[in-house]
Protein backbone atom coordinates (compact mmCIF):
# COMPACT_ATOMS: atom_id res chain seq x y z
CA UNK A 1 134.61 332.29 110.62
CA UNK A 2 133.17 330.56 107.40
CA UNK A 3 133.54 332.08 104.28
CA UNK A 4 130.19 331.75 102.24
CA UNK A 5 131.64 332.27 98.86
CA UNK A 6 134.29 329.07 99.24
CA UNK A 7 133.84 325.30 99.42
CA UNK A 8 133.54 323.42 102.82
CA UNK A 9 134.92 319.96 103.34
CA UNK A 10 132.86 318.04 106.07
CA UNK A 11 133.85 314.26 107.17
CA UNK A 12 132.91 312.44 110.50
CA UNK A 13 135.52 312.97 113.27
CA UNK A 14 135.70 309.28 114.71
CA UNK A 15 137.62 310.72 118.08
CA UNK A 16 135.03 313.09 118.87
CA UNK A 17 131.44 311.33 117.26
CA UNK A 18 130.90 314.77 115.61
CA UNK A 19 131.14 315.79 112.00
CA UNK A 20 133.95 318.15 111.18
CA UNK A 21 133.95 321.26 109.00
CA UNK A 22 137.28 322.00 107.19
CA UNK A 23 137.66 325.11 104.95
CA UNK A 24 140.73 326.46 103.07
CA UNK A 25 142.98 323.36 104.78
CA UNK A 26 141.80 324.36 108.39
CA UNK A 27 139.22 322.97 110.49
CA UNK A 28 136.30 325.77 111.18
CA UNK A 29 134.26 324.02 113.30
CA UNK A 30 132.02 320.90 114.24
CA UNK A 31 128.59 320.43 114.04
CA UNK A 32 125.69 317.43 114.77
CA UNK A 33 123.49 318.90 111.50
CA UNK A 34 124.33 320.82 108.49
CA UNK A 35 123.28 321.29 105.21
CA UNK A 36 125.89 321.85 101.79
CA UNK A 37 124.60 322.68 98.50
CA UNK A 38 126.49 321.77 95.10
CA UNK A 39 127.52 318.44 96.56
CA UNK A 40 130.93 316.45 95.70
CA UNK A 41 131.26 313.50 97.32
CA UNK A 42 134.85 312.66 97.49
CA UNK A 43 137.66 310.09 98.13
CA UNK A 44 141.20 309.92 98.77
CA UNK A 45 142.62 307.35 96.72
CA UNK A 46 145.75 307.17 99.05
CA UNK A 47 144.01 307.42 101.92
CA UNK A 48 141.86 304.29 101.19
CA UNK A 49 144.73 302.40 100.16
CA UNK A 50 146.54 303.26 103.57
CA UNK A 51 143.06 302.53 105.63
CA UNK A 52 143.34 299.08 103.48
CA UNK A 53 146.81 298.67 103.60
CA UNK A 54 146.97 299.48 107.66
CA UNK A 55 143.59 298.49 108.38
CA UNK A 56 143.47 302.03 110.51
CA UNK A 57 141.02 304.58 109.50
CA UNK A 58 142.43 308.03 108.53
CA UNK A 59 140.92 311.61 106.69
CA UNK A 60 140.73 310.58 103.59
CA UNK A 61 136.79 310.83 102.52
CA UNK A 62 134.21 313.59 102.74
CA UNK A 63 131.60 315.94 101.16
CA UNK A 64 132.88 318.99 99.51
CA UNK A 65 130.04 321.81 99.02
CA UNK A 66 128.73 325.10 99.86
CA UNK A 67 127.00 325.88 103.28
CA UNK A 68 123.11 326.03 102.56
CA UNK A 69 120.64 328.55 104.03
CA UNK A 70 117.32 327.73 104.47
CA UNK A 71 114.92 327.48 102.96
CA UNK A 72 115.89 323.37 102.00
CA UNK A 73 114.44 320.69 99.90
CA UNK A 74 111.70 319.15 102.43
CA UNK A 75 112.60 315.32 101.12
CA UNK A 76 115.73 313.32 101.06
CA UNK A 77 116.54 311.56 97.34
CA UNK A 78 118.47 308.60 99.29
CA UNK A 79 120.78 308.45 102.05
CA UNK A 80 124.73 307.34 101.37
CA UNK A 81 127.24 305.97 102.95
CA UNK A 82 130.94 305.16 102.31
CA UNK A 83 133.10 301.92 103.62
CA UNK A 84 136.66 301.99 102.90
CA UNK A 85 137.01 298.34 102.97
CA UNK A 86 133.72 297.66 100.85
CA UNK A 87 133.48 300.57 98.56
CA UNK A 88 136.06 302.96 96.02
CA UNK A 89 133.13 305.72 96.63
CA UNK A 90 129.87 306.61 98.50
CA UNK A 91 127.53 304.54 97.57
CA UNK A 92 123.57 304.62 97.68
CA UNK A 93 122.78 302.69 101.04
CA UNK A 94 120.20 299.72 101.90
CA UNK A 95 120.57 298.74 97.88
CA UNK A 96 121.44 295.62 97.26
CA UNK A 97 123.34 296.47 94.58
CA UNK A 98 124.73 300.00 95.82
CA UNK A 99 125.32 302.63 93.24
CA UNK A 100 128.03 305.16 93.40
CA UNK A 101 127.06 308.21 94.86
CA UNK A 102 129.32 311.48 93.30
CA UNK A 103 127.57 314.54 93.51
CA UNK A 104 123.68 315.81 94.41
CA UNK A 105 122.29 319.48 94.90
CA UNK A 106 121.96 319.26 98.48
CA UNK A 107 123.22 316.54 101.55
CA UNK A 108 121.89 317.02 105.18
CA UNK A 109 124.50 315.59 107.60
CA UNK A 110 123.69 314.72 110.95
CA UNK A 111 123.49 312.43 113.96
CA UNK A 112 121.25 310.01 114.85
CA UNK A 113 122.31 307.45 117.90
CA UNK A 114 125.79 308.05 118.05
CA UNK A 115 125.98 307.54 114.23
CA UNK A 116 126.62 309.95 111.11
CA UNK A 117 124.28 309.71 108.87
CA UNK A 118 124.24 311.48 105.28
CA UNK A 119 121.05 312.12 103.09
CA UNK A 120 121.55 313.30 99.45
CA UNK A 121 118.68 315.25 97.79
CA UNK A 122 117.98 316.32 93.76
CA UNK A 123 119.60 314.63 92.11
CA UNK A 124 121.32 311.87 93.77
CA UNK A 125 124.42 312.15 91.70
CA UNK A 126 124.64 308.69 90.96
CA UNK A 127 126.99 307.94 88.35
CA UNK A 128 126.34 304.87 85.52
């Protein structure tokens, strides 16, 4: 059962193509959509360096933020994405030049073929 009033940490399960919903150090759930308000986009720092280090992905990256009930922000500010080899953070995606992505109001997770895909709405957090 999710607790409203705490924080929920979601990151894409690669064994089962699903996103994963953590709270208080224990997995809740999975889902193919949901929406978080208050928005931290976070990364291990060990983690990455392992996932370099290894070159085997592990748990280390996710969005941290409150589950949102409708009604939600009708337009997506930019969608992000995060590459342990490429990136330290989430970055702004199809930029040339991607920004780092730390925090927006809302994020819509979901699937689209196969794929996770993360939209970041008002504002998109990004950090100069």
């Amino acid at each position: 059962m999710i607790d409203y009033t705490k924080r929920l940490y979601v990151y894409w399960n690669l064994h089962k193509k699903t996103w994963s919903v953590r709270q208080s150090g224990k997995v809740v759930g999975h889902a193919n959509l949901i929406h978080l308000k208050d928005c931290r986009f976070l990364v291990g720092k060990a983690g990455q360096a392992r996932v370099r280090r290894e070159k085997k992905k592990n748990v280390h990256a996710g969005v941290s933020g409150y589950l949102a009930i409708p009604p939600f922000p009708s337009s997506l500010g930019c969608y992000v994405m995060y590459n342990p080899y490429k990136h330290d953070t989430f970055v702004q995606r199809d930029h040339q030049f991607p920004a780092p992505v730390t925090e927006s109001e809302f994020a819509k997770m979901y699937i689209l073929n196969g794929k996770p895909v993360v939209g970041a709405v008002k504002p998109c957090g990004v950090t100069k």
